[in-house]
C-alpha atoms as a PDB file:
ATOM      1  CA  UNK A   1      43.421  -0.815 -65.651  1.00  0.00           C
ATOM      2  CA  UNK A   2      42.829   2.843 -64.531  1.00  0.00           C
ATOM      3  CA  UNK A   3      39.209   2.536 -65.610  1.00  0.00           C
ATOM      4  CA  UNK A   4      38.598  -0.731 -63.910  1.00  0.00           C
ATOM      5  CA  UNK A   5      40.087   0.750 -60.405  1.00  0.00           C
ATOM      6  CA  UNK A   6      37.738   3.283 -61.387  1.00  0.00           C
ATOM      7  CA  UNK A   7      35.149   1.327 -61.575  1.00  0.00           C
ATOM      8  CA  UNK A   8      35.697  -1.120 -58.809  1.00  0.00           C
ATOM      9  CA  UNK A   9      35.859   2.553 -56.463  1.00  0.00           C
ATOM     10  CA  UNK A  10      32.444   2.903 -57.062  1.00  0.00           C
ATOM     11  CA  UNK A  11      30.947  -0.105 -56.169  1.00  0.00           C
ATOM     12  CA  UNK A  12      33.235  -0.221 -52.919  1.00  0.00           C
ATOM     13  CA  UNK A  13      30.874  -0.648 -49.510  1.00  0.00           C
ATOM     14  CA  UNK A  14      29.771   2.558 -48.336  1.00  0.00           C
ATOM     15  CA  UNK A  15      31.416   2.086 -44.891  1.00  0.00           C
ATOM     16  CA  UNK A  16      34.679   2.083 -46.543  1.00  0.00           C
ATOM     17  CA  UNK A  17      33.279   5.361 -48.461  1.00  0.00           C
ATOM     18  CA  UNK A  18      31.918   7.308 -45.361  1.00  0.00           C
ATOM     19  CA  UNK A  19      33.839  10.042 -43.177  1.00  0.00           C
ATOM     20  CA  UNK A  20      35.310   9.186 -40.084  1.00  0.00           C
ATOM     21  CA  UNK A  21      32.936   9.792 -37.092  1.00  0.00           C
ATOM     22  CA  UNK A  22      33.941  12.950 -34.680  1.00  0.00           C
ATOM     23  CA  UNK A  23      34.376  11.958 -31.058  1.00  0.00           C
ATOM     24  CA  UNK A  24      31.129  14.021 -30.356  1.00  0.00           C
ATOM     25  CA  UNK A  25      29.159  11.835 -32.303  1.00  0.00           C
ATOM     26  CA  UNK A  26      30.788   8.425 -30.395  1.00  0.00           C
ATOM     27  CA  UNK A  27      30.292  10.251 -27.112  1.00  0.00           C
ATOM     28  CA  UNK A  28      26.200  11.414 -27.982  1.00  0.00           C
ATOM     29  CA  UNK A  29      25.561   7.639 -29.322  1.00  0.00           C
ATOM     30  CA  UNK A  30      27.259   5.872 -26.621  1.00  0.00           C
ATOM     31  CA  UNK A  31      24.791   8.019 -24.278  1.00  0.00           C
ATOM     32  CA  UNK A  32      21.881   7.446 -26.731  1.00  0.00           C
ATOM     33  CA  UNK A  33      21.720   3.736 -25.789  1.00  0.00           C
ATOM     34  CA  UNK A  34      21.596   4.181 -22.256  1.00  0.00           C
ATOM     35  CA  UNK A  35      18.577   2.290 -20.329  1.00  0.00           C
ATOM     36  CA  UNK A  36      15.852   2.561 -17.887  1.00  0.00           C
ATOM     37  CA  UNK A  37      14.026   0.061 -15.718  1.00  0.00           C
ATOM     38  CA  UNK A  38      11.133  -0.582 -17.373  1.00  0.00           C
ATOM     39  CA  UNK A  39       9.504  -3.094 -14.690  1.00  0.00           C
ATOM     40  CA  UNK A  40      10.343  -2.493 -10.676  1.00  0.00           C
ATOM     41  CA  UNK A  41       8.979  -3.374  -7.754  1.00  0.00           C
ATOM     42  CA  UNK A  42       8.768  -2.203  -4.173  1.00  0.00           C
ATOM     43  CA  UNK A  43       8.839  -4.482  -0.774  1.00  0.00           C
ATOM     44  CA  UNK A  44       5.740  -3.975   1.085  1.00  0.00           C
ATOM     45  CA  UNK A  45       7.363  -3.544   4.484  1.00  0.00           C
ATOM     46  CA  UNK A  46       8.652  -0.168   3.376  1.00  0.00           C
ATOM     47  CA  UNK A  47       4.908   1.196   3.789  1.00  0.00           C
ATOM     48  CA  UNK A  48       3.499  -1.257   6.744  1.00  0.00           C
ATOM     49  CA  UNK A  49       1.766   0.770   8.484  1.00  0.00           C
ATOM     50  CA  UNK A  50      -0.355   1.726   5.519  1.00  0.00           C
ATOM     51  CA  UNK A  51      -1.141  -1.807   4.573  1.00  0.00           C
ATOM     52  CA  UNK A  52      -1.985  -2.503   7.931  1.00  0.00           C
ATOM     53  CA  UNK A  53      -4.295   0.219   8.004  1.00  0.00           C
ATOM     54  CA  UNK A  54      -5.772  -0.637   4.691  1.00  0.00           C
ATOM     55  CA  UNK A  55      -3.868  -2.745   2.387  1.00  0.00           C
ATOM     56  CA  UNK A  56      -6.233  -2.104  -0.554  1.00  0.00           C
ATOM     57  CA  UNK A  57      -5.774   1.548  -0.987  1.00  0.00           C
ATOM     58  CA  UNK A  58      -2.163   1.237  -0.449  1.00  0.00           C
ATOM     59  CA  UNK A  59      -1.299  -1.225  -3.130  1.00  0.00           C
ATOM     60  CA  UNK A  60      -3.639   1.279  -5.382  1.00  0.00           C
ATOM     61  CA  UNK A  61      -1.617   3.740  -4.598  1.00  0.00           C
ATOM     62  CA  UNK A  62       1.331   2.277  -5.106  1.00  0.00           C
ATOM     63  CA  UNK A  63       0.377   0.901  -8.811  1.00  0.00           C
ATOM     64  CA  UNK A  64      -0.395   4.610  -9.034  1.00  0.00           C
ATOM     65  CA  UNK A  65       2.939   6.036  -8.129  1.00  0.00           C
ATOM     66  CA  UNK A  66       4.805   3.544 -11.368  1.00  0.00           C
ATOM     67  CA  UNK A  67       5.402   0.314  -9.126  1.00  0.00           C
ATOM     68  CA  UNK A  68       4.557  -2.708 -11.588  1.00  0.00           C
ATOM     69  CA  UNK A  69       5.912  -5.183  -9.330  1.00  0.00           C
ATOM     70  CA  UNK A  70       4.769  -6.121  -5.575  1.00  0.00           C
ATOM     71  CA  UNK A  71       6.852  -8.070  -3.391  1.00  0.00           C
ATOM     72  CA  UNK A  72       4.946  -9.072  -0.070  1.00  0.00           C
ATOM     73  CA  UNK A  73       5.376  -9.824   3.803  1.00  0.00           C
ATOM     74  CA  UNK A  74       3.448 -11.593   6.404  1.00  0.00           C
ATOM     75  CA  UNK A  75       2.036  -8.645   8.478  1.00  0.00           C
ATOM     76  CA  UNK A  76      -0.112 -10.870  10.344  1.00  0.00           C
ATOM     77  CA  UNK A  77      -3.148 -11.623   8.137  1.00  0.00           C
ATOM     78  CA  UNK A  78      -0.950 -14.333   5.638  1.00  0.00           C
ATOM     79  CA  UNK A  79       1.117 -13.563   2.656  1.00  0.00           C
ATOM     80  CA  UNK A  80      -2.364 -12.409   0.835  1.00  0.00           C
ATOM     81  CA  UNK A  81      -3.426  -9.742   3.835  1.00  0.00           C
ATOM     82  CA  UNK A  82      -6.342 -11.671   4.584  1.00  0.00           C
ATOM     83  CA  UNK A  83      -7.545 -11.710   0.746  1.00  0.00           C
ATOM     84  CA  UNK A  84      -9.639 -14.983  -0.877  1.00  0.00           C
ATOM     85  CA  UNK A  85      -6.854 -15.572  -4.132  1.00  0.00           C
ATOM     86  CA  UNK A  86      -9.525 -13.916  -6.702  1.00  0.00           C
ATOM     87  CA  UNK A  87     -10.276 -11.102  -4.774  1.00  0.00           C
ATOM     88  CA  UNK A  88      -6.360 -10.659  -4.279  1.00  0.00           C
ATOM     89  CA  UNK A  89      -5.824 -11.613  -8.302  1.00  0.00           C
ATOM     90  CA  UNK A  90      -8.196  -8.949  -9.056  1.00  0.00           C
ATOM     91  CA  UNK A  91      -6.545  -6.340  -7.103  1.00  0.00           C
ATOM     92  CA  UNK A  92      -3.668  -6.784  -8.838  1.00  0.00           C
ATOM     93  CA  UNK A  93      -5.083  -6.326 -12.426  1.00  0.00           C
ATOM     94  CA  UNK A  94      -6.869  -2.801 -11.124  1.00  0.00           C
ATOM     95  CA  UNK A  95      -3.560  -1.689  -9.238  1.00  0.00           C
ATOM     96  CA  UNK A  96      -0.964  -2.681 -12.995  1.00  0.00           C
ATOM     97  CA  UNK A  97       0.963  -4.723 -10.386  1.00  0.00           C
ATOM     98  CA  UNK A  98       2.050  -8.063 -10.502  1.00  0.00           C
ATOM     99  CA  UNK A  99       3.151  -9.899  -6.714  1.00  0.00           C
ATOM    100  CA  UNK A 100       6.365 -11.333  -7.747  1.00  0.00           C
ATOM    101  CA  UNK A 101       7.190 -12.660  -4.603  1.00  0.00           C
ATOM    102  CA  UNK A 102       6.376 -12.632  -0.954  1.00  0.00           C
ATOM    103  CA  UNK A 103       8.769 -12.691   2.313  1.00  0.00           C
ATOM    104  CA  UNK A 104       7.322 -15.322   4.579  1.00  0.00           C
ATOM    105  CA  UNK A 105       7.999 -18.068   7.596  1.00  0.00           C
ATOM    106  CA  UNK A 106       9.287 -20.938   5.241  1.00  0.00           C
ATOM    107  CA  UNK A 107       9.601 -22.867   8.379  1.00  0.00           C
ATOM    108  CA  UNK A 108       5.823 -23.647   9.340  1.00  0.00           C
ATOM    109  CA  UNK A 109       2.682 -23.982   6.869  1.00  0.00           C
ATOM    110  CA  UNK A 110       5.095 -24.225   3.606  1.00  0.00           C
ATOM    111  CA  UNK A 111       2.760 -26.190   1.932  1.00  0.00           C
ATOM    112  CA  UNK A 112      -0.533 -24.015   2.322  1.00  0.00           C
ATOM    113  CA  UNK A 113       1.495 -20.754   1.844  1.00  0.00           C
ATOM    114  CA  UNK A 114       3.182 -22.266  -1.181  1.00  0.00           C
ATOM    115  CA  UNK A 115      -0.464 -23.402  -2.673  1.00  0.00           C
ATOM    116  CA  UNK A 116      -1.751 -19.544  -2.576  1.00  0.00           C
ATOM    117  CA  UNK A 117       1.583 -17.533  -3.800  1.00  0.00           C
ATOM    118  CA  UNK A 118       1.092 -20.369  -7.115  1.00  0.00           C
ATOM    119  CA  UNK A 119      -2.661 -19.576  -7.339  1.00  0.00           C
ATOM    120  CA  UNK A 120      -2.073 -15.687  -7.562  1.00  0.00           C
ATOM    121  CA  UNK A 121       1.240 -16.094  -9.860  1.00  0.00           C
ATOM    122  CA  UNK A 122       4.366 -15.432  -7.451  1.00  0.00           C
ATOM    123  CA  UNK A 123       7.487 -16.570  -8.786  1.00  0.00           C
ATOM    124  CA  UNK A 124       9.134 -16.762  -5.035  1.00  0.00           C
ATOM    125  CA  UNK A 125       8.718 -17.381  -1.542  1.00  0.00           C
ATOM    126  CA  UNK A 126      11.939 -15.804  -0.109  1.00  0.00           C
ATOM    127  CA  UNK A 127      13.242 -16.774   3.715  1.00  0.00           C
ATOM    128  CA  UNK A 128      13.873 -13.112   4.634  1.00  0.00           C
ATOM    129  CA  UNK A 129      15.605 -13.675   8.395  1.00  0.00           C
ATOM    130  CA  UNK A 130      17.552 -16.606   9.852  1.00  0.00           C
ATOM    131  CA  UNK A 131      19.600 -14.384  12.331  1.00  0.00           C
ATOM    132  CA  UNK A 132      23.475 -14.349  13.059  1.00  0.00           C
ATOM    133  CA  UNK A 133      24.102 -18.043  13.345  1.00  0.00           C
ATOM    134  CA  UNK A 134      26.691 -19.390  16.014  1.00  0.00           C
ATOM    135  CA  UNK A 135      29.012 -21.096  14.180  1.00  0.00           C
ATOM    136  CA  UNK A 136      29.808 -21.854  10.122  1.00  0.00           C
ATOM    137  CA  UNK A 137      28.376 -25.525  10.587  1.00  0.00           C
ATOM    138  CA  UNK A 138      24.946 -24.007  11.863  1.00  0.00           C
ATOM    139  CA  UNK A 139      25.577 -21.777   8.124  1.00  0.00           C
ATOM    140  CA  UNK A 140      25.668 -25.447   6.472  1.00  0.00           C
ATOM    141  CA  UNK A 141      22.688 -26.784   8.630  1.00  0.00           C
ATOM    142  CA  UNK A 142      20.710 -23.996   7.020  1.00  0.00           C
ATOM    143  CA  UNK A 143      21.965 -24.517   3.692  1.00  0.00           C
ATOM    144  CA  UNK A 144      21.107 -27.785   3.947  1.00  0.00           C
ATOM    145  CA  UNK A 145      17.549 -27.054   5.068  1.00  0.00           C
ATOM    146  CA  UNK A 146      16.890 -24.836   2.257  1.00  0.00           C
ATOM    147  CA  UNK A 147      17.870 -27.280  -0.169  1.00  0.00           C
ATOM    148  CA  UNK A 148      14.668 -29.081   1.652  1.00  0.00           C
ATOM    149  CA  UNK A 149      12.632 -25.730   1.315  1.00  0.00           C
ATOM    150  CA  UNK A 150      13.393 -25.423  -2.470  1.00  0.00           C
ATOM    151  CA  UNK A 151      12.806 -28.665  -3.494  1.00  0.00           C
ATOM    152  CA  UNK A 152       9.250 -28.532  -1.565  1.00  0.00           C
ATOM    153  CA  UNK A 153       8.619 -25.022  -3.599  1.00  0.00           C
ATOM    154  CA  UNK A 154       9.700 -26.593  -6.826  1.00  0.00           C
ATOM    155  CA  UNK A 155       6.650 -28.902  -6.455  1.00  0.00           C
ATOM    156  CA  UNK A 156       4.568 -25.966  -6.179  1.00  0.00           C
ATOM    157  CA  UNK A 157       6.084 -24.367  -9.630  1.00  0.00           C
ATOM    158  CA  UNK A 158       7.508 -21.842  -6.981  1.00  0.00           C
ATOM    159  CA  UNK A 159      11.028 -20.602  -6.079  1.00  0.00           C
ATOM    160  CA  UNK A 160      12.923 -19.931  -3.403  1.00  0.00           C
ATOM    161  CA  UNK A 161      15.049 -17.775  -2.353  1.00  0.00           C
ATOM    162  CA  UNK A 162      17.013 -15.881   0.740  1.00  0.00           C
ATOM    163  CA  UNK A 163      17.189 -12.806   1.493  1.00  0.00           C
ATOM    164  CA  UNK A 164      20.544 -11.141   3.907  1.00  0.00           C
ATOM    165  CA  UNK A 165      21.026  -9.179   6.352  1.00  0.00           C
ATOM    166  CA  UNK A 166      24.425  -7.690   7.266  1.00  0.00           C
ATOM    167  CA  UNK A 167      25.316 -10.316   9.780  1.00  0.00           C
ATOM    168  CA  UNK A 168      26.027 -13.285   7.198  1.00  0.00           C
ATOM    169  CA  UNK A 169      28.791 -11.037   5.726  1.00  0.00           C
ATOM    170  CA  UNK A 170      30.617 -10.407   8.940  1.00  0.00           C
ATOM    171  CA  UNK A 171      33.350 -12.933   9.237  1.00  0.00           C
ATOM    172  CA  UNK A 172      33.839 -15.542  11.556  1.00  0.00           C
ATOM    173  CA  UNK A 173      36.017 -18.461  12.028  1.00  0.00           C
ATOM    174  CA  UNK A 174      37.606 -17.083   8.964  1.00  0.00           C
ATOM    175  CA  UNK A 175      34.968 -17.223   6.466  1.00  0.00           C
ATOM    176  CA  UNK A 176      31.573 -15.618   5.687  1.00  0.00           C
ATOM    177  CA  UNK A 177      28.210 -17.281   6.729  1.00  0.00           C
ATOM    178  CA  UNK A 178      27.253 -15.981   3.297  1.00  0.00           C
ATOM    179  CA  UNK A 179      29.407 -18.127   1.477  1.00  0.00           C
ATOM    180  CA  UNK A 180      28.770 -20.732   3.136  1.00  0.00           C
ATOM    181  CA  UNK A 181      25.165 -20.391   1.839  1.00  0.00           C
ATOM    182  CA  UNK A 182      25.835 -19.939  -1.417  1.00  0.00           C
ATOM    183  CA  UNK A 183      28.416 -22.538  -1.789  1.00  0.00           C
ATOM    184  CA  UNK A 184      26.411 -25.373   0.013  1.00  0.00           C
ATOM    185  CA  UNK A 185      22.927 -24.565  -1.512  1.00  0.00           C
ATOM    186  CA  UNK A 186      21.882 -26.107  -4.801  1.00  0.00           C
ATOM    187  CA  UNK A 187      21.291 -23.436  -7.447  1.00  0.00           C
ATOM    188  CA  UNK A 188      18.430 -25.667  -9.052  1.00  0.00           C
ATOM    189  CA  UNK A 189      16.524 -25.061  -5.777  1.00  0.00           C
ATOM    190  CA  UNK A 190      17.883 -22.227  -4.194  1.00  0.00           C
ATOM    191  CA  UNK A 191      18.220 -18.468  -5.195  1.00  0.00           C
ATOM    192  CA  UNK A 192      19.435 -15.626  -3.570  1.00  0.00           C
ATOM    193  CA  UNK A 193      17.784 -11.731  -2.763  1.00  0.00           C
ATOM    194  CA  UNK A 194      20.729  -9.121  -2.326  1.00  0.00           C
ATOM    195  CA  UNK A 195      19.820  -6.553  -0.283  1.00  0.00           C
ATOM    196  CA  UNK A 196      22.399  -4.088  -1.639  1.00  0.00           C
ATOM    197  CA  UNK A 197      22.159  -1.981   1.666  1.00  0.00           C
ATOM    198  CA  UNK A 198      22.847  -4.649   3.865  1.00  0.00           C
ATOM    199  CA  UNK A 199      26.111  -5.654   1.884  1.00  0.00           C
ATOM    200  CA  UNK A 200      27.210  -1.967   1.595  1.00  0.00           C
ATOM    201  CA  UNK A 201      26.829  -1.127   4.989  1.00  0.00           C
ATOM    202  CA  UNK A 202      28.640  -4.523   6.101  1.00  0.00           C
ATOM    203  CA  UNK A 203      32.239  -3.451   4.227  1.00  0.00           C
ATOM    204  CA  UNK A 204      31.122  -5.491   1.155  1.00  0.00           C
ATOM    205  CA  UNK A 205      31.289  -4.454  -2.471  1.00  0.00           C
ATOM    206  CA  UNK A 206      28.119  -5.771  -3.724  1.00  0.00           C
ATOM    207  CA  UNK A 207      29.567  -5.646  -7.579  1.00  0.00           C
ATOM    208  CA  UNK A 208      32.221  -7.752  -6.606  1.00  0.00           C
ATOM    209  CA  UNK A 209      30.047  -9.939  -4.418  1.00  0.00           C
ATOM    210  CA  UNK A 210      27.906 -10.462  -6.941  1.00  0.00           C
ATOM    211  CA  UNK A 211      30.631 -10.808  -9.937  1.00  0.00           C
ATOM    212  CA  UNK A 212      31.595 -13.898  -7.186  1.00  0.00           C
ATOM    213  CA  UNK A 213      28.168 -15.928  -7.462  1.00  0.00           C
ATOM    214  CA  UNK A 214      26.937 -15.110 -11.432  1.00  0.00           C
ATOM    215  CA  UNK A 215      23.217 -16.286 -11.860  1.00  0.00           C
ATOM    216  CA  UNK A 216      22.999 -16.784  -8.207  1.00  0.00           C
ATOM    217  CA  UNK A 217      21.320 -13.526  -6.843  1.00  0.00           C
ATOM    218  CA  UNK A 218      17.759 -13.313  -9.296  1.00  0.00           C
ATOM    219  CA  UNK A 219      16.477 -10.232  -7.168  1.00  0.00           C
ATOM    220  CA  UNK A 220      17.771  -7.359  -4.622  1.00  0.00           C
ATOM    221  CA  UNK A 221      16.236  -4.738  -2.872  1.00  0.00           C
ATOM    222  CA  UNK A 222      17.428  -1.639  -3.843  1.00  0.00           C
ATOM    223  CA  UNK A 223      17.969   0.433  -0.685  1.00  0.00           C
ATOM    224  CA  UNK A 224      20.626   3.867  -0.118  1.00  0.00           C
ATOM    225  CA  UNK A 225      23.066   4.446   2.590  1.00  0.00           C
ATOM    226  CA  UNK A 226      24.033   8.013   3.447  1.00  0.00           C
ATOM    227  CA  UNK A 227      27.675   8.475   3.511  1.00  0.00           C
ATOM    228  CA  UNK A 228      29.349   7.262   5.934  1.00  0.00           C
ATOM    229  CA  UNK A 229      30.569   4.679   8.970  1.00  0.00           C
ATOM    230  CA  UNK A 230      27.430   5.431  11.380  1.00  0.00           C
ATOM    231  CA  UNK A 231      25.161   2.827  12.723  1.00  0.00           C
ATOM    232  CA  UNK A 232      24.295   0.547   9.822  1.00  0.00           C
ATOM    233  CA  UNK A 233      20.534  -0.058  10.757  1.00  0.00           C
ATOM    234  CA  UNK A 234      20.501   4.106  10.568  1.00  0.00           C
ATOM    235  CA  UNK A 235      21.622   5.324   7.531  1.00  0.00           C
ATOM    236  CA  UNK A 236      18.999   4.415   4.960  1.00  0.00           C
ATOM    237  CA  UNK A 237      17.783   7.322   3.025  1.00  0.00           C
ATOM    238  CA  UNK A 238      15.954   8.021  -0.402  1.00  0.00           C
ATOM    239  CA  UNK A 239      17.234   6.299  -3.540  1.00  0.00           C
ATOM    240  CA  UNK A 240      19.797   8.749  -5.062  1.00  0.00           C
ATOM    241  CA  UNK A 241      20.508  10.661  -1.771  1.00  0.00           C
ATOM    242  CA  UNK A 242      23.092   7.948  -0.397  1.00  0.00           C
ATOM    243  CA  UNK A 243      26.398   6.646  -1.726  1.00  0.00           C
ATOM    244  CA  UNK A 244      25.796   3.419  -3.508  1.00  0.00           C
ATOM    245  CA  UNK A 245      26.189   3.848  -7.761  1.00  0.00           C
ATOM    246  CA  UNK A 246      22.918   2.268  -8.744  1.00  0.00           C
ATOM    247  CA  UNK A 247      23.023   3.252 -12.061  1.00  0.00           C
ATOM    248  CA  UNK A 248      26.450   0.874 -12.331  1.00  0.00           C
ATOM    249  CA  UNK A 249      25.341  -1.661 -10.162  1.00  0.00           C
ATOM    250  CA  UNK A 250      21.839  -2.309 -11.808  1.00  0.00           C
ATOM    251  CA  UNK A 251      23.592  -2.197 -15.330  1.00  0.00           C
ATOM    252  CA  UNK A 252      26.233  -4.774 -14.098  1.00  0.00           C
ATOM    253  CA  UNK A 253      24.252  -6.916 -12.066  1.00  0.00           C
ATOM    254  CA  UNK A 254      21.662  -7.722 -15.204  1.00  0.00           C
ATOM    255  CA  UNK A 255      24.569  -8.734 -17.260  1.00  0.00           C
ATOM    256  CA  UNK A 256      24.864 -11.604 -13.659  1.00  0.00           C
ATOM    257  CA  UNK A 257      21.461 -12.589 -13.952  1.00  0.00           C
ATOM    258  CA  UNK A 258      19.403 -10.239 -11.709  1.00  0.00           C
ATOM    259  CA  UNK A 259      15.709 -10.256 -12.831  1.00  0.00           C
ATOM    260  CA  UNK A 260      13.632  -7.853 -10.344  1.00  0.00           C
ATOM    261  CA  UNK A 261      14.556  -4.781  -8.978  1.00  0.00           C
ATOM    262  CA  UNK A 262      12.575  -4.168  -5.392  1.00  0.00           C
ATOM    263  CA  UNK A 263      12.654  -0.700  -3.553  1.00  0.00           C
ATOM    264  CA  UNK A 264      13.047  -0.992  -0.549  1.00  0.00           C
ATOM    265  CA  UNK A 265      13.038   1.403   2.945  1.00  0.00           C
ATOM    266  CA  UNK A 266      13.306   1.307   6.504  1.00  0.00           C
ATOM    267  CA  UNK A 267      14.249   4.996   7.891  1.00  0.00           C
ATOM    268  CA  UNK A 268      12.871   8.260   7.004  1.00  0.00           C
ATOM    269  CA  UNK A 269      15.099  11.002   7.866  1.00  0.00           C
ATOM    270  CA  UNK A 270      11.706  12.702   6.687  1.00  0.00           C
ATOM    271  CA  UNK A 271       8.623  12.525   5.185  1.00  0.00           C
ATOM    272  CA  UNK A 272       6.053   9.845   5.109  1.00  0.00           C
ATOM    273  CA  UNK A 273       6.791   6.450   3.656  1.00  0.00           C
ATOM    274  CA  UNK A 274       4.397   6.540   1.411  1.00  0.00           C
ATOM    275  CA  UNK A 275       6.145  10.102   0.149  1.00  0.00           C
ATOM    276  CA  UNK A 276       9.226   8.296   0.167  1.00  0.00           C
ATOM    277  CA  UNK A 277       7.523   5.341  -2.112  1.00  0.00           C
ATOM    278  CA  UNK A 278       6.721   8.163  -4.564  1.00  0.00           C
ATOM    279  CA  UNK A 279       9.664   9.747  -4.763  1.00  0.00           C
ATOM    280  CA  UNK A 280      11.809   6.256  -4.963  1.00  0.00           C
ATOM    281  CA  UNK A 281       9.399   5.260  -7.800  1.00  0.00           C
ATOM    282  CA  UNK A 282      10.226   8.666  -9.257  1.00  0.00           C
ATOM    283  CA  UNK A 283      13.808   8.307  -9.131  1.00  0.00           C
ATOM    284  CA  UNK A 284      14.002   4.966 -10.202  1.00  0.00           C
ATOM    285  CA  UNK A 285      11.719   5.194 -13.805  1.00  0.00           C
ATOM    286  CA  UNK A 286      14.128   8.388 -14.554  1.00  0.00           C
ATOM    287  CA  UNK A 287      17.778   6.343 -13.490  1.00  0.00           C
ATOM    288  CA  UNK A 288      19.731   5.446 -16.919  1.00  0.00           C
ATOM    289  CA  UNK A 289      22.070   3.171 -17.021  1.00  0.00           C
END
């Protein structure tokens, strides 16, 4: 019997064989499978007086500084800055970028402006403004009207999507505006862009917000907030120089269905904001998670 226990010892599975691991080792391969962004993109507003000046050059340059993702606005000259769709197609290829999506007036000219994002590849047209609304009902008159809007952009093979500002997280008549959007919207036609700044800066947890509404926010714009109770529309600063864990949030917020990650900026305590793009993109392609 002796020999056979012998025996059967030897063929045991190795993992019953092997030493205990020290903590050390736990703690070095738990950090060993940390991530980085591999794909992010950056909102176009952030530099708009470059592409205004020469939107060319500045898309080059941002493709330069790591962005692989574009996401536009309408400065004026259309959601393609006055580019034929080849001409525009071709920019991207020479800049590594892709236009994911656009910010645009989903009220007037859907159909046209819906025909060009599909013809360079955008995955979104996004409503980026609807303004504080008077009452909840006039939330649930807009919710209703982007059902409308989505179903139109879903006959283009295009999505859409909204994008907030702080005032549809302020409450009023004892609920949010923003709820009422997301509860009265159909998720087969309507998504949702959080602007994590905006949420922050309104008293809002954004990992808690967005624990609330799983597979319902499919981008954000990743903005910082210095520290903090100042004016809200003055406190954004360079990714990593604020309060707001983006390291946690990013990590949680995949695991809800987030797809694209877009830089965004408004105020420059200093610097250009084209510096600023450079040193967000830097920040960003180093962040683990």
């Amino acid at each position: 019997m002796s020999t056979m226990l012998g025996m059967g010892a030897a063929f045991m599975p190795l993992q019953f064989c092997a030493a205990p691991k020290k903590e050390e080792e736990v703690v070095a391969e738990a950090v060993a499978t940390k991530s980085k962004l591999s794909n992010f993109g950056i909102q176009l507003y952030s530099v708009k007086e470059d592409m205004g000046a020469d939107a060319q050059a500045t898309i080059r340059a941002l493709g330069g500084y790591g962005y692989k993702q574009l996401e536009g606005f309408d400065g004026g000259k259309g959601i393609l800055w006055g580019m034929q769709p080849a001409e525009f197609k071709t920019l991207m290829t020479e800049s590594g970028t892709t236009m994911v999506a656009s910010h645009a007036n989903v009220f007037e000219n859907l159909d046209a402006q819906a025909a060009q994002a599909a013809e360079v590849g955008m995955k979104y047209l996004i409503c980026p403004w609807i303004g504080p609304q008077k009452s909840l009902d006039d939330y649930k008159k807009k919710a209703d009207e982007f059902n409308q809007i989505g179903q139109k952009l879903k006959s283009h093979g295009i999505r859409f999507a909204y994008h907030n500002h702080d005032y549809s997280f302020i409450p009023q008549e004892g609920a949010m505006g923003q709820d009422i959007l997301m509860d009265n919207t159909d998720p087969a036609l309507v998504d949702f862009e959080m602007d994590i700044y905006w949420v922050h800066v309104a008293g809002i947890n954004p990992a808690e917000y967005l624990a609330k509404y799983p597979g319902r926010f499919r981008l954000c714009h990743l903005k910082d907030a210095e520290a903090g109770t100042g004016d809200p529309h003055q406190r954004g600063v360079l990714l990593g120089a604020g309060e707001i864990p983006y390291a946690d949030l990013i990590k949680q917020s995949m695991g809800l269905g987030m797809e694209y990650f877009i830089v965004e900026q408004e105020r420059f305590p200093s610097g250009t904001p084209m510096e600023a793009a450079a040193a967000n993109a830097t920040y960003l392609a180093a962040l683990e998670y």
